[in-house]
PDB file of N, CA and C in Angstrom:
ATOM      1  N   UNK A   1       0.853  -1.169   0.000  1.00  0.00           N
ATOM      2  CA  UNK A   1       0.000   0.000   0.000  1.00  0.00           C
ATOM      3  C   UNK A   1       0.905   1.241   0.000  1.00  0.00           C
ATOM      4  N   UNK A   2       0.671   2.023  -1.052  1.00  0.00           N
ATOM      5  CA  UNK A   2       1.695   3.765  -1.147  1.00  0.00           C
ATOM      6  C   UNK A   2       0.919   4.716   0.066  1.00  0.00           C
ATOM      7  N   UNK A   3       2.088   4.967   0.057  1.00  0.00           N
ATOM      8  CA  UNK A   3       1.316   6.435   1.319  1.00  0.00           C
ATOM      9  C   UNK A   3       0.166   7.002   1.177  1.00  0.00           C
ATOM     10  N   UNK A   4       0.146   7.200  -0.796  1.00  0.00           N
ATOM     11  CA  UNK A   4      -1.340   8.166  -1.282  1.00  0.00           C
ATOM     12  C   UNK A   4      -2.140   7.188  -0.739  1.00  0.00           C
ATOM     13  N   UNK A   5      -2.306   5.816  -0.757  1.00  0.00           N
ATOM     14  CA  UNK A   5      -3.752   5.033  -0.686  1.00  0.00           C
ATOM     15  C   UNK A   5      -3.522   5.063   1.379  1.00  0.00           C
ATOM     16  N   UNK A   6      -2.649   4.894   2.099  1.00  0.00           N
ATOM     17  CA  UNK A   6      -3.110   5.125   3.322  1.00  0.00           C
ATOM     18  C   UNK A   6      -3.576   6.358   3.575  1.00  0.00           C
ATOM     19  N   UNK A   7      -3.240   7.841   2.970  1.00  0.00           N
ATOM     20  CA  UNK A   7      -3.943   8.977   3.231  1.00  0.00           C
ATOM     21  C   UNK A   7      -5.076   8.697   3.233  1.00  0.00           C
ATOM     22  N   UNK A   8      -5.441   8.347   1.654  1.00  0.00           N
ATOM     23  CA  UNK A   8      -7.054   8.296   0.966  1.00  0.00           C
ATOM     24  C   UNK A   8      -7.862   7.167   2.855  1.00  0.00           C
ATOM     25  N   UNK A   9      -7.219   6.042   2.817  1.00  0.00           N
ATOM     26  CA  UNK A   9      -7.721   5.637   3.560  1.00  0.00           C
ATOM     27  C   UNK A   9      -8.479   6.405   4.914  1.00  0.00           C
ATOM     28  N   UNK A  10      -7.541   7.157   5.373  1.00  0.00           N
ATOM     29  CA  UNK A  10      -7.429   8.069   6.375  1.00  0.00           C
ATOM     30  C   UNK A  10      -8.095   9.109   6.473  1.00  0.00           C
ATOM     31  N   UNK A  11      -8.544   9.371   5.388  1.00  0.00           N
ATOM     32  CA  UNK A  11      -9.234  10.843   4.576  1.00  0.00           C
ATOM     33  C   UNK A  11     -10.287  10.405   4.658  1.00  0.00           C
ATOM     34  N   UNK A  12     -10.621   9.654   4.421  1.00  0.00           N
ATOM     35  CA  UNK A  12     -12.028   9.177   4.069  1.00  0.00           C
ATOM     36  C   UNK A  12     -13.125   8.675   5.299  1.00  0.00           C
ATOM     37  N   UNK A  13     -12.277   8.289   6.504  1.00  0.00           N
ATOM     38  CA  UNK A  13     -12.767   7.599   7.501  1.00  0.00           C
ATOM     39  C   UNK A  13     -12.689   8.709   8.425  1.00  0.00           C
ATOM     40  N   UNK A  14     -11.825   9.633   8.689  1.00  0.00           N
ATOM     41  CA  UNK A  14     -12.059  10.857   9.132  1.00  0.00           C
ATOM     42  C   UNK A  14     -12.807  12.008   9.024  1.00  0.00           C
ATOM     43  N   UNK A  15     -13.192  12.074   7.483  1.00  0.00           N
ATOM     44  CA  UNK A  15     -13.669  13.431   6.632  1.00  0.00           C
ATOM     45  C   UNK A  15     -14.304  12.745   5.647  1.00  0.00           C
ATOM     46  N   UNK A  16     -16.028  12.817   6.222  1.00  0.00           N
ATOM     47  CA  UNK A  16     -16.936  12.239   5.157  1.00  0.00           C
ATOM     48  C   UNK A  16     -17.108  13.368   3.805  1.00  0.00           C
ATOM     49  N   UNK A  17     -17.400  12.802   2.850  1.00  0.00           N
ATOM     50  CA  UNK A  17     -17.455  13.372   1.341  1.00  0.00           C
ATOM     51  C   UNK A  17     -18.131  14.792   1.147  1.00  0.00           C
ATOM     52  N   UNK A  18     -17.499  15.757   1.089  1.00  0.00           N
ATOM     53  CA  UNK A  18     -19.138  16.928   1.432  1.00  0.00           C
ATOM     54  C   UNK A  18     -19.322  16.881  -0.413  1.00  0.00           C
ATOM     55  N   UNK A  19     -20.868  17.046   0.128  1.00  0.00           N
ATOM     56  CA  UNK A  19     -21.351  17.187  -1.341  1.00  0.00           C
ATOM     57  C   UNK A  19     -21.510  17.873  -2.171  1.00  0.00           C
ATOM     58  N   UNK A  20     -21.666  17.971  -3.433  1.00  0.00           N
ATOM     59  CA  UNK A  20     -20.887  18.875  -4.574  1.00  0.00           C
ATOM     60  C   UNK A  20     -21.823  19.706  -4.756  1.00  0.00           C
ATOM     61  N   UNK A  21     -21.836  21.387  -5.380  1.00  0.00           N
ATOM     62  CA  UNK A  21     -22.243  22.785  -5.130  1.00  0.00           C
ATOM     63  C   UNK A  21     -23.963  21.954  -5.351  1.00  0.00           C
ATOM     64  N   UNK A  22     -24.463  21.426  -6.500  1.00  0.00           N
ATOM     65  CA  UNK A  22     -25.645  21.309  -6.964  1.00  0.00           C
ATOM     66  C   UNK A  22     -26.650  20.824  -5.570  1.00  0.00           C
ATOM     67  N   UNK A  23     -25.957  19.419  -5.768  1.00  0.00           N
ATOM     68  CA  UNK A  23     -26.634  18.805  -4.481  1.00  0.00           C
ATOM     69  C   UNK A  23     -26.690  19.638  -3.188  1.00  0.00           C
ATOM     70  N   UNK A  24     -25.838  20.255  -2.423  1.00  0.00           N
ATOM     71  CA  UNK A  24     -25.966  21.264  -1.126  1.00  0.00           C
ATOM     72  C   UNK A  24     -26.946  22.483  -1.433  1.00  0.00           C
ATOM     73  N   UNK A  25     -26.780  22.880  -2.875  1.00  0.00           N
ATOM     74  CA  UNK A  25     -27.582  24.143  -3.082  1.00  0.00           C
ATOM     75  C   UNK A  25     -29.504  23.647  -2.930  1.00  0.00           C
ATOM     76  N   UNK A  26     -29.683  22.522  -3.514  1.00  0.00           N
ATOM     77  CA  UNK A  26     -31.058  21.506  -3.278  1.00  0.00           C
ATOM     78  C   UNK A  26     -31.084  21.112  -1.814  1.00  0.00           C
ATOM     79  N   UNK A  27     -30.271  21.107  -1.235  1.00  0.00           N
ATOM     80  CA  UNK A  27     -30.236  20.736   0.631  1.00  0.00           C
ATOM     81  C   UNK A  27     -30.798  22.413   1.292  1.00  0.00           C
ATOM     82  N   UNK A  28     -30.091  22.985   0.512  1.00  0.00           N
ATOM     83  CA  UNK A  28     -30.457  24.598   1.497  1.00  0.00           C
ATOM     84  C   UNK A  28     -32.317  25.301   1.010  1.00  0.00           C
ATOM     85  N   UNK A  29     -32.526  25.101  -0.186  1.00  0.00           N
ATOM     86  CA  UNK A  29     -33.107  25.377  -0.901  1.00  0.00           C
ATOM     87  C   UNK A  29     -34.708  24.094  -0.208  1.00  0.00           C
ATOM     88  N   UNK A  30     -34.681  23.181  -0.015  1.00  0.00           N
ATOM     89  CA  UNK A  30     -35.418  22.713   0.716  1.00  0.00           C
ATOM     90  C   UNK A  30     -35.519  22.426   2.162  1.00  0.00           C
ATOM     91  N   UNK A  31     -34.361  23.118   2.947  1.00  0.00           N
ATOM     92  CA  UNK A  31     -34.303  23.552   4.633  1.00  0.00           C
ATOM     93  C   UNK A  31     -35.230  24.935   4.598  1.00  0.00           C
ATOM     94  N   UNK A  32     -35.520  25.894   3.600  1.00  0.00           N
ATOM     95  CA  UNK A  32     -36.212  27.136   3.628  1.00  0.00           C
ATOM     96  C   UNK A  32     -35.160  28.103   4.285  1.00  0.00           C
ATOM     97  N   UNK A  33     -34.035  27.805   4.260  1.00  0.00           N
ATOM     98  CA  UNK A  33     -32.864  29.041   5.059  1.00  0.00           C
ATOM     99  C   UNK A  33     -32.602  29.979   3.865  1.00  0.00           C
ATOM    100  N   UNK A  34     -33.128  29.763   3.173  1.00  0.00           N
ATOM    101  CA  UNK A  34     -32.867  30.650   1.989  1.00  0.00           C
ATOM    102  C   UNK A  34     -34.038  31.827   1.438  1.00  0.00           C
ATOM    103  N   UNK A  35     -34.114  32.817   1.914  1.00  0.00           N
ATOM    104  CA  UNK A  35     -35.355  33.389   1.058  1.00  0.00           C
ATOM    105  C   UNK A  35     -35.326  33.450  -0.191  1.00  0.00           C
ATOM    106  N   UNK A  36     -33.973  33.705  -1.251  1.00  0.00           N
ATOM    107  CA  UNK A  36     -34.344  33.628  -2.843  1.00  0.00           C
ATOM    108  C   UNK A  36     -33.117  32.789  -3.039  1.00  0.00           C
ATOM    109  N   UNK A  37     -32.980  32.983  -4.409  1.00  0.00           N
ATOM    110  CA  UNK A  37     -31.370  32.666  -5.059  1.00  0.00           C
ATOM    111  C   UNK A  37     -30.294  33.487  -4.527  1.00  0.00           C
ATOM    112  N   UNK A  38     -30.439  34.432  -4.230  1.00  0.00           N
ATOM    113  CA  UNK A  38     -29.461  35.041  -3.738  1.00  0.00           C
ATOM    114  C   UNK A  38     -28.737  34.819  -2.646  1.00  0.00           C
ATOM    115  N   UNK A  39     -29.525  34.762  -1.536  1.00  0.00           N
ATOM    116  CA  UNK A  39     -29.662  34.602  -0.274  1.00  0.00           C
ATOM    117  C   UNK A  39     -28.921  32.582  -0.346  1.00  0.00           C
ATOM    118  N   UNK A  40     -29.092  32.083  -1.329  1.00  0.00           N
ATOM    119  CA  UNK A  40     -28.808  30.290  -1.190  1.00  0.00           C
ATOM    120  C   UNK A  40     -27.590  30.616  -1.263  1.00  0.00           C
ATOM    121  N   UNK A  41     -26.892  31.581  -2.626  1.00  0.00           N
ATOM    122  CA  UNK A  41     -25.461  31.638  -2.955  1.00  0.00           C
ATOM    123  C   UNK A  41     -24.742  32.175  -2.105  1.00  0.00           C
ATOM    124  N   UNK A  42     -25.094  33.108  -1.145  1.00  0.00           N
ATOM    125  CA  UNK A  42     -24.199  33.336  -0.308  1.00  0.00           C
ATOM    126  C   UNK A  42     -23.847  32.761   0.720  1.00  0.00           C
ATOM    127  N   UNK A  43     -24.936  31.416   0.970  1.00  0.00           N
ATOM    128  CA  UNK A  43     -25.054  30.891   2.112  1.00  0.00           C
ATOM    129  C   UNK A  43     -24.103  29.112   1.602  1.00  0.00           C
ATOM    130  N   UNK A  44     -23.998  28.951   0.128  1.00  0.00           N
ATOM    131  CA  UNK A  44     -22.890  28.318  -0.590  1.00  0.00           C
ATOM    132  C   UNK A  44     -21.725  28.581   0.115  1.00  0.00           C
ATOM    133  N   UNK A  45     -21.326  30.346  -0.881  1.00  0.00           N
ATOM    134  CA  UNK A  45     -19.934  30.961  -0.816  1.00  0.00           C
ATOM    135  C   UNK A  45     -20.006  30.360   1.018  1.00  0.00           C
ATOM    136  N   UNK A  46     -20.335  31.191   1.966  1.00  0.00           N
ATOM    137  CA  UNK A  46     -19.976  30.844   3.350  1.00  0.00           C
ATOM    138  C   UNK A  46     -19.355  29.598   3.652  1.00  0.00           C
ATOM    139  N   UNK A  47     -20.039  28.693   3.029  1.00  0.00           N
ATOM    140  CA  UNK A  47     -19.752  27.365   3.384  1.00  0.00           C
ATOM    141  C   UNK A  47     -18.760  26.603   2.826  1.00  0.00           C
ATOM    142  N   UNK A  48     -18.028  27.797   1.968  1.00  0.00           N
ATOM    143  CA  UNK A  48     -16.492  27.276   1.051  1.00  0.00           C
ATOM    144  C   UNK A  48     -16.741  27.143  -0.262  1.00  0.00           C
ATOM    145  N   UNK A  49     -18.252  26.981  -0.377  1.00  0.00           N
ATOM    146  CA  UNK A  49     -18.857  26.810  -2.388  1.00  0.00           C
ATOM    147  C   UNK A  49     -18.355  27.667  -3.147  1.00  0.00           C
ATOM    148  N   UNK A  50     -17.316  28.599  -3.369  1.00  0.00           N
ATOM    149  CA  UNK A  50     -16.982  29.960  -4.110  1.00  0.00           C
ATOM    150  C   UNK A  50     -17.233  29.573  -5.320  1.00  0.00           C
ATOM    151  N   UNK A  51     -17.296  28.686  -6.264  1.00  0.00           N
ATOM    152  CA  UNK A  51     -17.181  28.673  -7.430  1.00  0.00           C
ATOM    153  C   UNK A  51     -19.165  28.555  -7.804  1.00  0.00           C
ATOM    154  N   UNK A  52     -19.632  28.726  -7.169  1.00  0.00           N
ATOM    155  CA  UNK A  52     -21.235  28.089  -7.063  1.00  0.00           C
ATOM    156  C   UNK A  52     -21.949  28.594  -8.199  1.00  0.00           C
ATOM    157  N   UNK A  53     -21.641  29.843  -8.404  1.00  0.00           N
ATOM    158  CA  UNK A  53     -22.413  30.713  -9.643  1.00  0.00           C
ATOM    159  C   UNK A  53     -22.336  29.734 -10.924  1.00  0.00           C
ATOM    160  N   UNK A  54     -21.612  29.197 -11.316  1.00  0.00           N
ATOM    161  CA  UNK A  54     -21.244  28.728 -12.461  1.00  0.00           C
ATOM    162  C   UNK A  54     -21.943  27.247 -13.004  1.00  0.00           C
ATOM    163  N   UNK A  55     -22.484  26.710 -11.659  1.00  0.00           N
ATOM    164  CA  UNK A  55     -23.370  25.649 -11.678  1.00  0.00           C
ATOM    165  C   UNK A  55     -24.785  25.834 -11.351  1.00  0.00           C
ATOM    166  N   UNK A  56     -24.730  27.108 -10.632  1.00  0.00           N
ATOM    167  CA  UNK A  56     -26.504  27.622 -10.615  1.00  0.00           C
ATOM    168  C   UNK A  56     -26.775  28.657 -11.582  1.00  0.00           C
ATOM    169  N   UNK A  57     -26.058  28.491 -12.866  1.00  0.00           N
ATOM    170  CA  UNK A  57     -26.441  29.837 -14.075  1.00  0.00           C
ATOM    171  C   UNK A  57     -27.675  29.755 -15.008  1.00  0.00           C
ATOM    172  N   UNK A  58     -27.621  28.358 -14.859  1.00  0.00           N
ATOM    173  CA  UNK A  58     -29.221  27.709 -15.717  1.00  0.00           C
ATOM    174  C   UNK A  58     -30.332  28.474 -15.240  1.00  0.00           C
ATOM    175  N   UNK A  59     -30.982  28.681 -16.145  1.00  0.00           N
ATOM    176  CA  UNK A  59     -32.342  29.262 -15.881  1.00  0.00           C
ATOM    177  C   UNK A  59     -33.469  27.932 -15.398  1.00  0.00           C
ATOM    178  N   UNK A  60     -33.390  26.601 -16.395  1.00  0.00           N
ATOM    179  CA  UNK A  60     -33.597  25.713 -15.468  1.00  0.00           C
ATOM    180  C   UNK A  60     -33.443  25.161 -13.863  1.00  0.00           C
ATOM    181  N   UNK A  61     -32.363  25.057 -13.906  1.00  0.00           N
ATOM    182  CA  UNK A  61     -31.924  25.081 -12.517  1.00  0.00           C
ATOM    183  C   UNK A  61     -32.301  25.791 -11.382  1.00  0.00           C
ATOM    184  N   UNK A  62     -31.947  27.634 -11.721  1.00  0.00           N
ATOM    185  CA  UNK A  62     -32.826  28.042 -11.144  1.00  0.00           C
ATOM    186  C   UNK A  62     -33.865  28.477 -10.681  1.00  0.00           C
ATOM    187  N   UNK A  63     -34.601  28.100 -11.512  1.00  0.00           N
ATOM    188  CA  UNK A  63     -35.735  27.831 -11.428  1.00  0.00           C
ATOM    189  C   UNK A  63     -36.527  26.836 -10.915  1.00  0.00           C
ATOM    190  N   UNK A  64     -35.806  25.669 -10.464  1.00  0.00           N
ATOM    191  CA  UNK A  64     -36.231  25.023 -10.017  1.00  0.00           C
ATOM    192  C   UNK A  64     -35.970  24.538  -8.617  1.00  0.00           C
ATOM    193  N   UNK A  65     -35.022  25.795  -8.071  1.00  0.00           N
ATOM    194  CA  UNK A  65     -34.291  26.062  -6.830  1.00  0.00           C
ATOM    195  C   UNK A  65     -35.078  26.775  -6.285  1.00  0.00           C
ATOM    196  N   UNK A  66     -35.821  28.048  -7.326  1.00  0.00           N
ATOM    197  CA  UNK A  66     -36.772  28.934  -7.014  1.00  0.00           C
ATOM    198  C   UNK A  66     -37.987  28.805  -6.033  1.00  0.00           C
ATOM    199  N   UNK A  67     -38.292  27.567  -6.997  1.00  0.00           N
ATOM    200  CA  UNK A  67     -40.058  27.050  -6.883  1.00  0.00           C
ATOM    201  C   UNK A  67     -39.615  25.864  -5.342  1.00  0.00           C
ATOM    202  N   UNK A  68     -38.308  25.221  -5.225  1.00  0.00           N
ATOM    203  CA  UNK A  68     -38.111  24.991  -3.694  1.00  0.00           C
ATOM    204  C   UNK A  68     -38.038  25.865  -2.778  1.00  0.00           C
ATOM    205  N   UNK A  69     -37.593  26.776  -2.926  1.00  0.00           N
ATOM    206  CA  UNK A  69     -37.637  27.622  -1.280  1.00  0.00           C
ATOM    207  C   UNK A  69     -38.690  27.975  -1.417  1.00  0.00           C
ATOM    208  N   UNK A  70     -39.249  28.603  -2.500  1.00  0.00           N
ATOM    209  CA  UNK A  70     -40.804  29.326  -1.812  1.00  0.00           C
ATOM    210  C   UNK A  70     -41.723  28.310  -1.441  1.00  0.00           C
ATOM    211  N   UNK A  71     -41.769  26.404  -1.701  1.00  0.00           N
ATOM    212  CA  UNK A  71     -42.398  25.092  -1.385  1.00  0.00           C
ATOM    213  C   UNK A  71     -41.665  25.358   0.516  1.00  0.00           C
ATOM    214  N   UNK A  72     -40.740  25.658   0.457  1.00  0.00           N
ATOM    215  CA  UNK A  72     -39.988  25.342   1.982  1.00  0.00           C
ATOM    216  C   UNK A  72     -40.552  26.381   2.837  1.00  0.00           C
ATOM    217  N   UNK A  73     -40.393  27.808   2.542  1.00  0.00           N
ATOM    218  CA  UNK A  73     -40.912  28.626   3.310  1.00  0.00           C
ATOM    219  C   UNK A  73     -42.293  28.856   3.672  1.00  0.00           C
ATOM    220  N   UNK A  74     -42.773  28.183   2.731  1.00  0.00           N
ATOM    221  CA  UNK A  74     -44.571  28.265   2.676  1.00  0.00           C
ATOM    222  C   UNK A  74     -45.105  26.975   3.765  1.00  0.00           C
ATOM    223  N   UNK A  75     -44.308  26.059   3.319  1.00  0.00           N
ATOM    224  CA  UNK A  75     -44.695  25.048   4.309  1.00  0.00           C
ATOM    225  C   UNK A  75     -44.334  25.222   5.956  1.00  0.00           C
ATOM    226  N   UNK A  76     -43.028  26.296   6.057  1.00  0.00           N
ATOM    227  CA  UNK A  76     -42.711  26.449   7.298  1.00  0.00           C
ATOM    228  C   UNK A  76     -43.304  27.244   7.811  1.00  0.00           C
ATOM    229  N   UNK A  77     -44.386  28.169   7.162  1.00  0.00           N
ATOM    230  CA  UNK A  77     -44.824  29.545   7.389  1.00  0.00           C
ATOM    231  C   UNK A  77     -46.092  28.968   8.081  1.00  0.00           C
ATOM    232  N   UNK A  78     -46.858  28.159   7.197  1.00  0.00           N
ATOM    233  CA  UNK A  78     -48.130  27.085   7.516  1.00  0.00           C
ATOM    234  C   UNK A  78     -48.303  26.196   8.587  1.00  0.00           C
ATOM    235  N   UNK A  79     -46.974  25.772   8.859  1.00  0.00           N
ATOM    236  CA  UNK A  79     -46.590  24.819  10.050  1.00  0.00           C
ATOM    237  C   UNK A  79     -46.281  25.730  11.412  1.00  0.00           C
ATOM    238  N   UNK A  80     -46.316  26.861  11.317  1.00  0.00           N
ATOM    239  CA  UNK A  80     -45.571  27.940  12.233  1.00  0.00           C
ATOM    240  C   UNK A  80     -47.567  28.247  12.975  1.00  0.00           C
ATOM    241  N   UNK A  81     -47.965  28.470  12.167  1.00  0.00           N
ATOM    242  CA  UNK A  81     -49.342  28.782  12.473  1.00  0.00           C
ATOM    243  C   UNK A  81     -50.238  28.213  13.334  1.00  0.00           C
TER     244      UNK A  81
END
């Protein structure tokens, strides 16, 4: 076994996988911590995502990031009541 594969070993069992900009931006985006798109990307960047813009540029995409937070906040708003 080379050193790289005991790191990897080591790396891996220590420091689970964080997940890549798309998937976390769909994690925040259905927690409702987000009031728009805007508010998700900065809450990315914070979290080390700097490159995030470049994978949420779709109008698809965001759009469909969109129509989750306002599903998240509406439901939390309803449940608050």
């Amino acid at each position: 076994m080379t050193d790289y594969n005991v790191r990897c070993q080591v790396d891996e069992e220590f420091m689970p996988e964080r997940p890549g900009v798309v998937e976390r931006a769909f994690e925040i985006a259905k927690s409702g911590k987000a009031a728009n798109i805007a508010e998700l990307r900065k809450q990315l960047t914070a979290e080390g995502y700097s490159n995030n813009a470049q994978f949420l540029a779709g109008r698809s995409l965001s759009n469909q990031l969109t129509r989750m937070i306002t599903e998240a906040r509406m439901s939390k708003a309803n449940g608050a009541r």
